[in-house]
Protein backbone atom coordinates (compact mmCIF):
# COMPACT_ATOMS: atom_id res chain seq x y z
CA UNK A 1 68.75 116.62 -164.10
CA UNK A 2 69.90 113.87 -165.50
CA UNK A 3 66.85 111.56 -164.32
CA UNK A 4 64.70 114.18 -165.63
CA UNK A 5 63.27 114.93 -169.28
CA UNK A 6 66.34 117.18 -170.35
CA UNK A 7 68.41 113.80 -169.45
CA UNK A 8 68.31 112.37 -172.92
CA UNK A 9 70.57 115.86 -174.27
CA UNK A 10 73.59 114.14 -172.21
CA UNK A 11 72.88 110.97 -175.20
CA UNK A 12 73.67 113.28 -178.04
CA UNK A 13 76.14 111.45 -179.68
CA UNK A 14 79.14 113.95 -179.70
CA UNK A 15 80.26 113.77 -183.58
CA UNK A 16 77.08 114.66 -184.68
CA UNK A 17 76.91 117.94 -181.88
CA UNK A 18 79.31 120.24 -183.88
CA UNK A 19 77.05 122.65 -185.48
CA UNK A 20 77.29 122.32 -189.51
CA UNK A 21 75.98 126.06 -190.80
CA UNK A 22 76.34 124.50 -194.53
CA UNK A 23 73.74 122.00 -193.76
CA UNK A 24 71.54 123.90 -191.52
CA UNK A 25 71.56 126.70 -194.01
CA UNK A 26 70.64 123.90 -197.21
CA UNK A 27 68.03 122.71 -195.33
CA UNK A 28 66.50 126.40 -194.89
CA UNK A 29 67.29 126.85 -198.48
CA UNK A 30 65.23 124.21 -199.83
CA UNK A 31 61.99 124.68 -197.31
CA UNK A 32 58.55 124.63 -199.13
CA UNK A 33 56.22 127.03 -198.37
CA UNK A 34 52.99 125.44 -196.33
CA UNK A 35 50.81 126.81 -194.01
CA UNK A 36 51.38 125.16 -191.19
CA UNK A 37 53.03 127.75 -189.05
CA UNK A 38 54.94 125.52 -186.21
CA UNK A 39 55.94 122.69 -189.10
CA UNK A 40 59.18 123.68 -191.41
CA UNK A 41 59.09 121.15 -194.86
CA UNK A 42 62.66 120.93 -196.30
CA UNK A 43 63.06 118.94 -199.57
CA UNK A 44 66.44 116.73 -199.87
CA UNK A 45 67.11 115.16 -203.17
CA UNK A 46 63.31 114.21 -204.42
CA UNK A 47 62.21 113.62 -200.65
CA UNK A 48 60.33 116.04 -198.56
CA UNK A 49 61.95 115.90 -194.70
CA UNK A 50 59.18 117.31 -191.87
CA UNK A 51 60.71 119.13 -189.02
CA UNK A 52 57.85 119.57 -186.41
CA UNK A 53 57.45 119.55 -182.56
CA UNK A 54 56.64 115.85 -182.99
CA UNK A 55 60.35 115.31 -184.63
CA UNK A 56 62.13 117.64 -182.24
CA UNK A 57 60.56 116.07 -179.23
CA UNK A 58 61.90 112.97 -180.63
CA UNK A 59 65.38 114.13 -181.12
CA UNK A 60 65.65 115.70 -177.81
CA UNK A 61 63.86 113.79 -175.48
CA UNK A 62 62.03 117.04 -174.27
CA UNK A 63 58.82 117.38 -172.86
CA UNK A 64 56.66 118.70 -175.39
CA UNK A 65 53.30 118.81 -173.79
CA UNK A 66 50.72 121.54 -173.92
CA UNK A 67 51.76 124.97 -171.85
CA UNK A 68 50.06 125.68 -168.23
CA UNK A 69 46.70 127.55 -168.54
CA UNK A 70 47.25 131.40 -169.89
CA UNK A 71 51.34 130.78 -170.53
CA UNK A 72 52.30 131.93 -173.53
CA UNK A 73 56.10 131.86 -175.49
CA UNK A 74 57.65 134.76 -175.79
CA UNK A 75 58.51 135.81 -179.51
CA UNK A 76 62.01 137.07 -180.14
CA UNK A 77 60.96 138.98 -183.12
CA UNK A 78 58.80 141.48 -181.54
CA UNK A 79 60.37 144.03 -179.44
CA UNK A 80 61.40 144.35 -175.83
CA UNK A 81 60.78 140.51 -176.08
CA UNK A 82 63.60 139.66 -174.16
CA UNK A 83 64.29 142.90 -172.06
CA UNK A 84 66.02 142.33 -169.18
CA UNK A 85 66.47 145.88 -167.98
CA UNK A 86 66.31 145.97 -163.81
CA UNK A 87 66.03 142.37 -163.71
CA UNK A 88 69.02 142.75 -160.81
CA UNK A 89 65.98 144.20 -158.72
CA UNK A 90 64.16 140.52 -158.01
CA UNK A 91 64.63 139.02 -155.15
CA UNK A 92 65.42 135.21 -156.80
CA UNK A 93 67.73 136.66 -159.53
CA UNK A 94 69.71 138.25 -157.19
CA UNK A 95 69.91 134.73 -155.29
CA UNK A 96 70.51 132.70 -157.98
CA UNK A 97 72.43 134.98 -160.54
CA UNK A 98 73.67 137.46 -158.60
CA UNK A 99 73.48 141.78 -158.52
CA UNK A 100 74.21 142.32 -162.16
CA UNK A 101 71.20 142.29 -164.96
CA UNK A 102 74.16 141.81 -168.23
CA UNK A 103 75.87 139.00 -166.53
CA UNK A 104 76.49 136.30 -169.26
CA UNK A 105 75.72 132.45 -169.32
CA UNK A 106 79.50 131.89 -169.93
CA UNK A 107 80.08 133.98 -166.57
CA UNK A 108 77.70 131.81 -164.60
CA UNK A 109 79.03 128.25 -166.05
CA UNK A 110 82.50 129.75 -164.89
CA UNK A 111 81.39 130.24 -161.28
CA UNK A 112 79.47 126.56 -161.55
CA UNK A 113 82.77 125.00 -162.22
CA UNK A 114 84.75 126.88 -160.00
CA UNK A 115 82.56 127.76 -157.00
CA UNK A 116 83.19 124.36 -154.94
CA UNK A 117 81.29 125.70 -151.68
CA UNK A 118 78.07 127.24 -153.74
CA UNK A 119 75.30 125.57 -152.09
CA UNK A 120 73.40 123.10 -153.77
CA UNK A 121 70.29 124.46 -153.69
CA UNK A 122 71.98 127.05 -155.98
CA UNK A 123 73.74 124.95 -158.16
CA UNK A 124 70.94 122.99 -158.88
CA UNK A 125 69.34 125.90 -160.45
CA UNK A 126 72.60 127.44 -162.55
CA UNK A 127 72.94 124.50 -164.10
CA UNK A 128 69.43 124.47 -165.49
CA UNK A 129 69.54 128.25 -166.00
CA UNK A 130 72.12 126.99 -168.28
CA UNK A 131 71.27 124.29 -170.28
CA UNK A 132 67.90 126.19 -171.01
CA UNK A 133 69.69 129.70 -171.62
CA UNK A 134 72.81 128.54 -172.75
CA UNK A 135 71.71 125.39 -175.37
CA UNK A 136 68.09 125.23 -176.20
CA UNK A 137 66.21 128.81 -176.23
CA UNK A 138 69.27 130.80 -177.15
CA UNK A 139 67.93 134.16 -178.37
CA UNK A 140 70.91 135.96 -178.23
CA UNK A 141 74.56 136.24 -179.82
CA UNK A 142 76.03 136.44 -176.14
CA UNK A 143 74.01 134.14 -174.07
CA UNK A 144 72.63 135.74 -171.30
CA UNK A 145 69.68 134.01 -168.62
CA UNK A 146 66.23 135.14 -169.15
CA UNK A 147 64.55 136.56 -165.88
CA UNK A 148 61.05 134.94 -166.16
CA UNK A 149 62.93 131.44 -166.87
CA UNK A 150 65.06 131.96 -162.86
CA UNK A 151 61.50 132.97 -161.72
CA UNK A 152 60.20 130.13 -162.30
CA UNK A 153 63.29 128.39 -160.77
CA UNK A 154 61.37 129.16 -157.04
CA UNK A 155 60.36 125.53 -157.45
CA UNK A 156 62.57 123.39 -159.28
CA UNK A 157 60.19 120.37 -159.31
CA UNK A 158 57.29 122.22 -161.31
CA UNK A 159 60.10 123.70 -163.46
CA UNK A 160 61.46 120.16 -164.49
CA UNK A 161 57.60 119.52 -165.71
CA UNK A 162 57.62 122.75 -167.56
CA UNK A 163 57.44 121.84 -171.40
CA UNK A 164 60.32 122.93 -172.21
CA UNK A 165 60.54 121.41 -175.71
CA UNK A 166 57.93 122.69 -176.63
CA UNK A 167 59.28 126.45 -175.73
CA UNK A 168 62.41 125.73 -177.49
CA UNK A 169 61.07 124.37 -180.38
CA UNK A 170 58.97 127.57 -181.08
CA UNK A 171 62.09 129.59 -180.84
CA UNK A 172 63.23 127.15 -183.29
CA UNK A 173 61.36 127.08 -185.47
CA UNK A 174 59.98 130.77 -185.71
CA UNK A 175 63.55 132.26 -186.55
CA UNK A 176 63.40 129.85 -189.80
CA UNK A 177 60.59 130.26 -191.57
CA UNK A 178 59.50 133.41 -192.85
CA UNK A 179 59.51 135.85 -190.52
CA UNK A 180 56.01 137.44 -189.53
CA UNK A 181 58.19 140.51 -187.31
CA UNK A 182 61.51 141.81 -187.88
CA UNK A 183 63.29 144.08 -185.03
CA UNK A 184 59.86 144.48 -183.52
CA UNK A 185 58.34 145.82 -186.75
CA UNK A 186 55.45 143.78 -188.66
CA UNK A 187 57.02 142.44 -192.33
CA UNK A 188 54.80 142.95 -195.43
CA UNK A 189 56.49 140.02 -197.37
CA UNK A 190 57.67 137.28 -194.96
CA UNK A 191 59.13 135.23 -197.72
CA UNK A 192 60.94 137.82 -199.12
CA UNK A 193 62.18 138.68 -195.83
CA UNK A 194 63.83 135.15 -195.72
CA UNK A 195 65.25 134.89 -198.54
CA UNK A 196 67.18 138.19 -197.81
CA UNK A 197 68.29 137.00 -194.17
CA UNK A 198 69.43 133.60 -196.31
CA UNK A 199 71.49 135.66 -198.50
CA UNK A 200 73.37 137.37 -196.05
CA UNK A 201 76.75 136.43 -194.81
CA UNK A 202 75.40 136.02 -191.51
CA UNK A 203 71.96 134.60 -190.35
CA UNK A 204 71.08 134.25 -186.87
CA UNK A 205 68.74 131.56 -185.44
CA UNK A 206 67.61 131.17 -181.91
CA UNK A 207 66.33 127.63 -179.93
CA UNK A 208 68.00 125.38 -180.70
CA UNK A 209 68.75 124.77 -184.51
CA UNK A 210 71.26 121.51 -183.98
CA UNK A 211 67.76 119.68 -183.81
CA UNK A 212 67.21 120.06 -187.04
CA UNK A 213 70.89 118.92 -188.50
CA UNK A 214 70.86 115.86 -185.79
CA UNK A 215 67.28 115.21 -187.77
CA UNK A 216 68.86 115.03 -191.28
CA UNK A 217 71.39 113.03 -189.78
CA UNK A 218 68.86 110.08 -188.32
CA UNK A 219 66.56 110.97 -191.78
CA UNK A 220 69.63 110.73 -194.16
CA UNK A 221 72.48 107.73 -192.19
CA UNK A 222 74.69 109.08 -195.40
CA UNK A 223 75.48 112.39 -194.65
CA UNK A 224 76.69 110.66 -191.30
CA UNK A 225 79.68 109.47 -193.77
CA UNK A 226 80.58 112.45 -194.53
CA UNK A 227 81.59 114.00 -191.30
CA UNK A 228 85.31 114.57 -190.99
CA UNK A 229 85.86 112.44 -188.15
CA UNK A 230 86.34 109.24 -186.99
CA UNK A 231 82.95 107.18 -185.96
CA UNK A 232 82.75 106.62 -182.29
CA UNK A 233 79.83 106.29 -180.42
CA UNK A 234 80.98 108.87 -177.80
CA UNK A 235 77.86 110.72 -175.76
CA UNK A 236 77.64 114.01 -174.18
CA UNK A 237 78.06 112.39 -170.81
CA UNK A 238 80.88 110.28 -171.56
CA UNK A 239 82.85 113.85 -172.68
CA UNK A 240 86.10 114.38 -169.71
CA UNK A 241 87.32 117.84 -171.71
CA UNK A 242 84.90 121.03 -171.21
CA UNK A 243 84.26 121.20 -174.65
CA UNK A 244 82.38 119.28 -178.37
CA UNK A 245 85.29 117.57 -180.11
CA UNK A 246 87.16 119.79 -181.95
CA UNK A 247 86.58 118.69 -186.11
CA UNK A 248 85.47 120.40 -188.49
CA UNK A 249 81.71 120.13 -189.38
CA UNK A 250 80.36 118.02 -192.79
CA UNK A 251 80.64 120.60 -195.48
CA UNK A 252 78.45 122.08 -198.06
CA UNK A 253 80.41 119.87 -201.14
CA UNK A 254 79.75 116.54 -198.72
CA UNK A 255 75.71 117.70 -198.42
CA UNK A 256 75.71 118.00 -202.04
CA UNK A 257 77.06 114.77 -202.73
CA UNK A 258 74.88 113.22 -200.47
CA UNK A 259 71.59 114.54 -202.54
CA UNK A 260 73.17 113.66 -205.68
CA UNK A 261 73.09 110.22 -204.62
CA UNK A 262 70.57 108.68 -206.48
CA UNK A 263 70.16 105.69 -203.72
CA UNK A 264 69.36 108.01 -200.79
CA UNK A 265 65.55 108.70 -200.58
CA UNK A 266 64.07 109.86 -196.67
C-alpha cells in the first residue's frame, strides 16, 4: 500500500489532519458561482483559490487518471446510490467482510488490529476497504464498505491502478457545490439549495473534504499559524497512538484574521 499511489496519504503532515469545520465551511461560504461543474472557486481575502481534480490530485498523491471504458461514479445524491441491501449474498463480501451487509468500517479496522492470524491475503484487502471507505469516499455518517468497491478487490493489483482520486474527488466535490439532486429528488434551484444546507447547524459532505482545508493551508502558509498546536513536522506514518493528535482545530476568529491580513494574497 504504501509503495502504491494511496502511499503519499501516510505524508499528511498530522497537525494539519484535524478536520477544521470553521474553515471548510468559509471556504464553501465564499464559492463563486462558475460553470465548471467538477471545479469549486472559493474567494479568500481579494484572491480567488481553485479547488479542482488537478489540486486534489496534488494534495493527495492519488491517481487521478481517466476511468476504465463504460465505469461510471456513483452519485450519492440520487437514490438507492449506495444501497447495500443483500450485499451479505456475494461470494467475495462474504470472504472479505464477512456474513453481515450493516457491518461498519470501525467494526472491520477492529478485527484488522486485533485478528493476528487473519490471512494476508485478507488483510491486504481490509485495509484498503478501509482507507477508501473509511477516509476518502465517505458517503455516510457511519462508515460502512461499499459492495462494488470489495468486488473489485478480486484483484488487488488492477484495484491499486483504479483512479481512485479521481472517484473521491467527485464525491468531493459534488456534495459542495450546489446540489443538482437532493434525497434522490431533482432540485429546481441548486443554489438556493446550498445556501440552505450552509445555514443549517449541520452540513454533511462526503469524499474527502480535508483536501480542500490541507489546500488553503499550502495556498495560505498563514492560517498554518494559527493552528492551536505546536509545529512539528510529524506524518501520518510516523503516528505510534491509533488516533490524529488530539487539539483543537484553527477556528473561525483565526480564519478571519488571516483574510483581514492585508499581506496575504494566494
Amino acid at each position: 500500500i504504501r509503495e502504491s499511489s494511496f502511499g503519499k496519504l501516510f505524508d499528511l503532515p498530522t497537525r494539519q489532519c484535524p478536520v477544521s469545520c470553521k474553515l471548510i465551511h468559509s471556504l464553501l461560504s465564499r464559492q463563486l458561482r462558475c460553470n465548471q461543474e467538477h471545479t469549486l472557486w472559493s474567494v479568500f481575502g481579494k484572491d480567488p483559490l481553485r479547488f479542482s481534480l488537478e489540486e486534489f490530485g496534488t494534495i493527495t498523491g492519488l491517481n487521478c487518471g481517466s476511468f476504465p471504458d463504460g465505469y461510471e461514479a456513483p452519485d450519492h445524491n440520487r437514490k438507492d446510490a449506495n444501497k447495500q441491501k443483500g450485499a451479505h449474498k456475494d461470494p467475495l463480501w462474504q470472504k472479505i467482510v464477512g456474513k453481515y451487509d450493516n457491518i461498519t468500517i470501525a467494526d472491520l479496522a477492529e478485527e484488522l488490529e486485533h485478528d493476528h492470524q487473519m490471512d494476508e491475503w485478507r488483510r491486504i484487502r481490509l485495509a484498503l476497504i478501509i482507507i477508501l471507505d473509511g477516509v476518502l469516499i465517505a458517503s455516510q455518517q457511519i462508515h460502512r464498505p461499499t459492495l462494488r468497491y470489495v468486488q473489485m478487490l478480486d484483484d488487488v493489483d488492477a484495484f491499486l491502478e483504479f483512479p481512485w482520486g479521481r472517484e473521491s474527488f467527485l464525491h468531493t466535490v459534488r456534495c459542495m457545490k450546489p446540489p443538482k439532486f437532493e434525497k434522490g429528488n431533482p432540485v429546481d434551484s441548486p443554489v438556493d439549495m446550498l445556501v440552505l444546507k450552509l445555514k443549517q447547524e449541520t452540513f454533511r459532505l462526503t469524499g474527502f473534504p480535508l483536501a480542500l482545508q490541507l489546500l488553503a493551508f499550502r495556498a495560505i502558509p498563514m492560517l498554518l499559524s494559527k493552528i492551536p498546536a505546536p509545529f512539528n513536522d510529524q506524518t501520518i506514518m510516523d503516528l505510534t497512538d491509533p488516533n490524529l493528535p488530539n487539539h483543537p482545530s484553527i477556528d473561525l476568529d483565526a480564519v478571519l484574521e488571516v483574510e483581514a491580513n492585508s499581506s496575504v494574497s494566494l
